[in-house]
C-alpha atoms as a PDB file:
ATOM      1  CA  UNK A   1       0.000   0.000   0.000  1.00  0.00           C
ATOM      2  CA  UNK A   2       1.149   3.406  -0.897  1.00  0.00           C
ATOM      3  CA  UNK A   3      -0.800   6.108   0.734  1.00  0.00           C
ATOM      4  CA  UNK A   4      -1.167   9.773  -0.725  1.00  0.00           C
ATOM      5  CA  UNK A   5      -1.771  12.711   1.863  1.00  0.00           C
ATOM      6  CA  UNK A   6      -3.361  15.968  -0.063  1.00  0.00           C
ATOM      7  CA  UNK A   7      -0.344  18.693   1.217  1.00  0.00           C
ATOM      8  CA  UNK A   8      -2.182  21.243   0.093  1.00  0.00           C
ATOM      9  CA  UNK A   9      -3.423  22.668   3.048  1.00  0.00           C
ATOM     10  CA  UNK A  10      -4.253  21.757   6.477  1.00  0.00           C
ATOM     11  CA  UNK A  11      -2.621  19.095   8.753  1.00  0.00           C
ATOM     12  CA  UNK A  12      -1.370  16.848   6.552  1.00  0.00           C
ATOM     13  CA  UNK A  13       2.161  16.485   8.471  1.00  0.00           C
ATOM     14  CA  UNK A  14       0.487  15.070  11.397  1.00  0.00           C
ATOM     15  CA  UNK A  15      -1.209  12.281   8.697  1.00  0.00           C
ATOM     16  CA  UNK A  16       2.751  11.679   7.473  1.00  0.00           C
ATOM     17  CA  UNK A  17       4.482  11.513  10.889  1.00  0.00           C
ATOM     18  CA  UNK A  18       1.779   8.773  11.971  1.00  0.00           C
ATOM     19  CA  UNK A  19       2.164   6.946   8.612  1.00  0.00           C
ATOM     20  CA  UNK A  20       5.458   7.056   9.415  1.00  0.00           C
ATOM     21  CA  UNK A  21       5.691   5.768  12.531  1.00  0.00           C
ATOM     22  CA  UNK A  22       3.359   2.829  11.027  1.00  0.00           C
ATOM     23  CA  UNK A  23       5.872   2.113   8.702  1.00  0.00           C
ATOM     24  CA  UNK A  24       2.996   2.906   6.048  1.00  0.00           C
ATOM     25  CA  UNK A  25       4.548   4.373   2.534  1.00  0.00           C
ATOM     26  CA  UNK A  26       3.471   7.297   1.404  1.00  0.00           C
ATOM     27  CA  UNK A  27       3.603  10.184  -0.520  1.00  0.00           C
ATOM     28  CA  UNK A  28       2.289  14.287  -0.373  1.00  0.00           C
ATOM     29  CA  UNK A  29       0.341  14.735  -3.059  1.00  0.00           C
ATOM     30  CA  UNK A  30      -0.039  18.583  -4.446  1.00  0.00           C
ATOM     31  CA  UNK A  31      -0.807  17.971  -7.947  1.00  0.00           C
ATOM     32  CA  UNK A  32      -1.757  15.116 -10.431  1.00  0.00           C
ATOM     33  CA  UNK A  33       2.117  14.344 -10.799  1.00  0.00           C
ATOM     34  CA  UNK A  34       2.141  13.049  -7.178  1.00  0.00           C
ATOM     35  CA  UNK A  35      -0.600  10.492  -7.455  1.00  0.00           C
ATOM     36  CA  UNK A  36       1.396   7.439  -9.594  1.00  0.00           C
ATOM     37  CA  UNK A  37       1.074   4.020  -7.822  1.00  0.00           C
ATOM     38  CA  UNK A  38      -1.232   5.276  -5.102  1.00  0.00           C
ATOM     39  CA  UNK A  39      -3.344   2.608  -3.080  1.00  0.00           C
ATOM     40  CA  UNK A  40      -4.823   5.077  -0.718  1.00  0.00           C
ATOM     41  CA  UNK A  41      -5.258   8.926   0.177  1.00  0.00           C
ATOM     42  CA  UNK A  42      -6.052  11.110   3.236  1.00  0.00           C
ATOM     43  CA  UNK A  43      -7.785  14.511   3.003  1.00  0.00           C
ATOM     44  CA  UNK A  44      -6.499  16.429   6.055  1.00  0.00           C
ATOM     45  CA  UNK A  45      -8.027  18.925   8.476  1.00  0.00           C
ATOM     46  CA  UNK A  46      -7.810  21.808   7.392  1.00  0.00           C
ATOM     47  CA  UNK A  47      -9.978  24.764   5.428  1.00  0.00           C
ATOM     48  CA  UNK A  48     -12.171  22.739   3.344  1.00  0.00           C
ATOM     49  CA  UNK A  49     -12.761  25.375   1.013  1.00  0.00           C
ATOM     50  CA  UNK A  50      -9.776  25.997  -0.040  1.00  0.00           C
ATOM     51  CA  UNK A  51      -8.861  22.702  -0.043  1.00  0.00           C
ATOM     52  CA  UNK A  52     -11.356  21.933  -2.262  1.00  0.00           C
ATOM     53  CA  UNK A  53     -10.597  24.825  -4.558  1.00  0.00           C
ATOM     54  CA  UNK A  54      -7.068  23.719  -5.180  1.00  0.00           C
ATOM     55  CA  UNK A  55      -8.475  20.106  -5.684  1.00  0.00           C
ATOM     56  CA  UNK A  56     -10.161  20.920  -8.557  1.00  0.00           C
ATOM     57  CA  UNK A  57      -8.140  23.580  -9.351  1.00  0.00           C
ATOM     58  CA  UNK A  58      -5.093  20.701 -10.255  1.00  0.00           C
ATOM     59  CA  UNK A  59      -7.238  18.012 -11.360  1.00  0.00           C
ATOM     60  CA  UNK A  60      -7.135  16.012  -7.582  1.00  0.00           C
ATOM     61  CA  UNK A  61     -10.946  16.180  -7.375  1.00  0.00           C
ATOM     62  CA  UNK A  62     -11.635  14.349 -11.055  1.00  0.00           C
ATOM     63  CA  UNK A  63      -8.780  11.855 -10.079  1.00  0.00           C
ATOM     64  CA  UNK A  64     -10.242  11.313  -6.686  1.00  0.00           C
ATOM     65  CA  UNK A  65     -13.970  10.444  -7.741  1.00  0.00           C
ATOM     66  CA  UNK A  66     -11.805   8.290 -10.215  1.00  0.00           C
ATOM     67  CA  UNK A  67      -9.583   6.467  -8.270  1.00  0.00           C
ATOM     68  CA  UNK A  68     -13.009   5.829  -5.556  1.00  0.00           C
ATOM     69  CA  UNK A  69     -14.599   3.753  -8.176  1.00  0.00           C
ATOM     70  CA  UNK A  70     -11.882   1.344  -7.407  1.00  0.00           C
ATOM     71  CA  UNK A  71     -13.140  -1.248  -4.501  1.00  0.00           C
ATOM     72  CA  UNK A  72      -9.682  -2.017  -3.086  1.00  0.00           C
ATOM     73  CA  UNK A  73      -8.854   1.926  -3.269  1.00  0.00           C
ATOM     74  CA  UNK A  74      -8.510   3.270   0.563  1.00  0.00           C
ATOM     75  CA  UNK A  75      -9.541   7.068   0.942  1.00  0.00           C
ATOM     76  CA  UNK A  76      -9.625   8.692   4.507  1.00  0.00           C
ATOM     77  CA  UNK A  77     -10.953  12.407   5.533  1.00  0.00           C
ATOM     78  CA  UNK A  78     -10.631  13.859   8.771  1.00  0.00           C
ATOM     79  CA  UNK A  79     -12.504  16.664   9.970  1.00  0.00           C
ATOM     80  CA  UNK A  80     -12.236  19.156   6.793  1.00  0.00           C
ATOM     81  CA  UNK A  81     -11.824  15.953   4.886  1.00  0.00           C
ATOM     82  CA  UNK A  82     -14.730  14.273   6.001  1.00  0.00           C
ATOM     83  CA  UNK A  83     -16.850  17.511   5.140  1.00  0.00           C
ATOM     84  CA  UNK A  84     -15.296  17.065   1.243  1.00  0.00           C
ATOM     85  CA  UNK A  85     -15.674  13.674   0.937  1.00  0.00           C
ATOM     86  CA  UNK A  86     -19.636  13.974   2.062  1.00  0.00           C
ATOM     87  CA  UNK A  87     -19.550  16.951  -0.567  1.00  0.00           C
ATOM     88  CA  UNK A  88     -18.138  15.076  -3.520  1.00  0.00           C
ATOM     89  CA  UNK A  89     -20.748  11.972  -2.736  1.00  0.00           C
ATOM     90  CA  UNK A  90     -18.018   9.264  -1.790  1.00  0.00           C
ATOM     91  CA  UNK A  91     -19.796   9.276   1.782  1.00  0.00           C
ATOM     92  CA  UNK A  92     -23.548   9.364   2.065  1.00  0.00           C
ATOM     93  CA  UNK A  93     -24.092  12.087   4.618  1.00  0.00           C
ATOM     94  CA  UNK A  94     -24.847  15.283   5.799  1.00  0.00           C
ATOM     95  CA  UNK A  95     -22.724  17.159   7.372  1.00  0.00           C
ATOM     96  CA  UNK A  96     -22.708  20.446   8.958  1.00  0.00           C
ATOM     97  CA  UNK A  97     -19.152  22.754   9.078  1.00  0.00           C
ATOM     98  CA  UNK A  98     -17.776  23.998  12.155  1.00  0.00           C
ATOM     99  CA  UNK A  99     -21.237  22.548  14.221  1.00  0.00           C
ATOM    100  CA  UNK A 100     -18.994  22.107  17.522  1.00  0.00           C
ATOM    101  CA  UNK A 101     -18.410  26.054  17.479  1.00  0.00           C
ATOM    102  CA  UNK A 102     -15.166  28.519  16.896  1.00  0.00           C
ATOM    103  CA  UNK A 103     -11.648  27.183  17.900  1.00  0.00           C
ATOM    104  CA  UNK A 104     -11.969  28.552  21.188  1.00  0.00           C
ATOM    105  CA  UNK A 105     -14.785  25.606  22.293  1.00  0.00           C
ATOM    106  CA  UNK A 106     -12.207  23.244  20.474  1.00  0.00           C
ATOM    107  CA  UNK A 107     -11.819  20.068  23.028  1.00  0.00           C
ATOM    108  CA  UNK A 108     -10.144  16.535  23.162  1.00  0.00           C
ATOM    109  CA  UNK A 109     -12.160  13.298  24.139  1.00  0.00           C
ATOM    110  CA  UNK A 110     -11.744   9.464  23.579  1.00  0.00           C
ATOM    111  CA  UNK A 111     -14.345   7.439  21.276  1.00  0.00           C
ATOM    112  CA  UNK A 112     -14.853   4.086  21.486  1.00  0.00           C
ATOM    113  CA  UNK A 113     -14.452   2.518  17.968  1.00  0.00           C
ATOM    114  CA  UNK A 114     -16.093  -0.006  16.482  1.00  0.00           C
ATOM    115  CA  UNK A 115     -12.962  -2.519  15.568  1.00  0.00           C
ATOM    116  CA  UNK A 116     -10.844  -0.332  16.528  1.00  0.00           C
ATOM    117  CA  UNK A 117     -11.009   0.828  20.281  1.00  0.00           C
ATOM    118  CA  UNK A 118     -10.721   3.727  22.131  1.00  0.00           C
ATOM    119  CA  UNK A 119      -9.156   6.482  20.127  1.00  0.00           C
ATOM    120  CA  UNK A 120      -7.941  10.263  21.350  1.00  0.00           C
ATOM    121  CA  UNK A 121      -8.542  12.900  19.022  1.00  0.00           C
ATOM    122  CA  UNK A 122      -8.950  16.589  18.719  1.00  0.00           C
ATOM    123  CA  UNK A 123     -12.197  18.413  18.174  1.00  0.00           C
ATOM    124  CA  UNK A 124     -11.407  21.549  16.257  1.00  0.00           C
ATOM    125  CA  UNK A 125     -13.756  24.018  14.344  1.00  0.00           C
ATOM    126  CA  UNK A 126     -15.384  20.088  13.973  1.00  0.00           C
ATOM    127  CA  UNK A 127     -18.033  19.198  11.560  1.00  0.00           C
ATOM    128  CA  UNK A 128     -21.005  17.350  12.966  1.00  0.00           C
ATOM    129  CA  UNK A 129     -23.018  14.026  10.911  1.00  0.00           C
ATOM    130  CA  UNK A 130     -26.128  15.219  11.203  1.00  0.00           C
ATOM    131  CA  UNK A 131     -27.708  12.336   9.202  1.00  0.00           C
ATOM    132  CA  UNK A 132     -26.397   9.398   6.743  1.00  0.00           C
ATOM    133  CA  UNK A 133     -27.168   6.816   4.141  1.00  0.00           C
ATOM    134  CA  UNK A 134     -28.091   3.239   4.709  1.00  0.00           C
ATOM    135  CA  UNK A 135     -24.496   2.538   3.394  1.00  0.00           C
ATOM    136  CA  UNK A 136     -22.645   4.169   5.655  1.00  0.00           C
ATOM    137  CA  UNK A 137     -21.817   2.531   8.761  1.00  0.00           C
ATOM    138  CA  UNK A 138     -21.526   4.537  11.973  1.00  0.00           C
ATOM    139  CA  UNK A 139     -17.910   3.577  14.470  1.00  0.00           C
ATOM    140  CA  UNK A 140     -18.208   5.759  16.592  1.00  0.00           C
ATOM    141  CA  UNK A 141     -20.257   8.524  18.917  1.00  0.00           C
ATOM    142  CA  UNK A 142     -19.607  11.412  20.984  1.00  0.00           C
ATOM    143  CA  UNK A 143     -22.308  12.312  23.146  1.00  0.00           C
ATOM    144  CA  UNK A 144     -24.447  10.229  21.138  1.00  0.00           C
ATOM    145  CA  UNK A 145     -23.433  11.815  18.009  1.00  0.00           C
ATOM    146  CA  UNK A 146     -21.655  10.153  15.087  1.00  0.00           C
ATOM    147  CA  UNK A 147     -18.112  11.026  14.365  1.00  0.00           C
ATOM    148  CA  UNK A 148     -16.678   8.106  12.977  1.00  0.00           C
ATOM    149  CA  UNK A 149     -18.180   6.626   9.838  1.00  0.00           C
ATOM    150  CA  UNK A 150     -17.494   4.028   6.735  1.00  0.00           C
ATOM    151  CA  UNK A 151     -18.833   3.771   3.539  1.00  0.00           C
ATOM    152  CA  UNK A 152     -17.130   0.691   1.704  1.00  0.00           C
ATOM    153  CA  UNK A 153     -13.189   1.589   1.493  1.00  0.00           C
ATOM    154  CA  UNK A 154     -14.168   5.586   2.416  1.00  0.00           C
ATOM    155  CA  UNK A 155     -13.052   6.156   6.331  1.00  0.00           C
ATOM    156  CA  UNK A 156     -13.910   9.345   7.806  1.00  0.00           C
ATOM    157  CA  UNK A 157     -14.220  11.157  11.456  1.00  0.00           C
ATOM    158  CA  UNK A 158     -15.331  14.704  12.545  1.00  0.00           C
ATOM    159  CA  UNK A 159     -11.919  14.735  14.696  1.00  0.00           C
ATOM    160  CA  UNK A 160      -8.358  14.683  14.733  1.00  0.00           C
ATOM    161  CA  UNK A 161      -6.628  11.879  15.777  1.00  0.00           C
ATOM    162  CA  UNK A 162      -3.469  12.944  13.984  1.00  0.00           C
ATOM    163  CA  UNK A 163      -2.578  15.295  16.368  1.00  0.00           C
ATOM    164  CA  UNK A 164      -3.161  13.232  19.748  1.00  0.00           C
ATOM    165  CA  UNK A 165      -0.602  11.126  18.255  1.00  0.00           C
ATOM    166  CA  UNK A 166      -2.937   8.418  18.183  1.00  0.00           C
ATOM    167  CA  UNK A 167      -1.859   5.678  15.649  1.00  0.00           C
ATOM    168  CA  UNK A 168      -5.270   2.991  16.296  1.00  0.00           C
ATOM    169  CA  UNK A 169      -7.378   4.663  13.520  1.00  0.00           C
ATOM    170  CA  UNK A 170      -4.358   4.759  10.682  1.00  0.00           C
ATOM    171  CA  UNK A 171      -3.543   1.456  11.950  1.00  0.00           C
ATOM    172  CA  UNK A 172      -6.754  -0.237  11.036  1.00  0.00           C
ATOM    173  CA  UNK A 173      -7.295   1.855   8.029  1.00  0.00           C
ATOM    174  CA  UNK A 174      -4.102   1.656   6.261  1.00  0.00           C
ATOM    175  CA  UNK A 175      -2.005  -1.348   8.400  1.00  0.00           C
ATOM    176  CA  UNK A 176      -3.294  -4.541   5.354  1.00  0.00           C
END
């Protein structure tokens, strides 16, 4: 498996550092000469505007909704990611931006996940599921809400786990 991280914008140095410490190759990816031999990809947290600007601005969106037509292809969005990949249609839900309020409310909590287990994350400027698809499978709650969810090969959670360090969710995602 070789895993792109969009290094656009955002935390997507966090995403490498854990990959790394996984032992998990991979690759930034800032334009569609980065994306050769990729297996999987992470969108970042970040601004998912502008993220998404630049993604179709080089091409990475059309690639993306390419490459997710592929059942063994692994795709991953956290926090600002999660929002795009629920705006492109690779995750069946709804999802509302910066729901947990400004960065000042930001907070950290554990959430039990399904097949995972307990994972630490940041909640930052956090998007909040506020409904999904009968494909999408819900991992995990906080305060009864989801913020972990599947679809498939699609990962995605309202949260950071990047920067608690925490290596469970890359683990299971990208560790096969």
């Amino acid at each position: 498996m070789k895993v792109g991280i969009l290094a656009i914008q955002g935390g997507f140095h966090e995403h490498a550092q854990l990959l790394s410490r996984l032992g998990v190759p991979f690759k930034e990816v800032r334009s569609l000469a980065d994306v050769e031999g990729l297996t999987g990809f992470i969108i970042p947290g970040g601004e998912s505007t502008v993220m998404d600007a630049f993604m179709q601005k080089y091409g990475l969106k059309d690639w993306l909704m390419q490459r997710a037509e592929d059942p063994s292809f692994t795709i991953f969005g956290t926090c600002a990611g999660l929002i795009l990949l629920a705006r492109y249609g690779l995750l069946d839900a709804t999802v509302q931006r910066n729901a947990y309020g400004r960065q000042m409310d930001s907070f950290i909590a554990e959430v039990e996940v399904k097949g995972v287990g307990r994972v630490s994350g940041h909640f930052i400027r956090a998007p909040q599921v506020l409904a999904t698809g009968p494909k999408v499978e819900l991992l995990g709650a906080h305060d009864g809400v989801p913020v972990v969810l599947r679809q498939g090969k699609v990962w995605a959670c309202s949260f950071h786990p990047e920067l608690a360090g925490d290596l469970a969710l890359h683990a299971a995602i990208f560790s096969c």
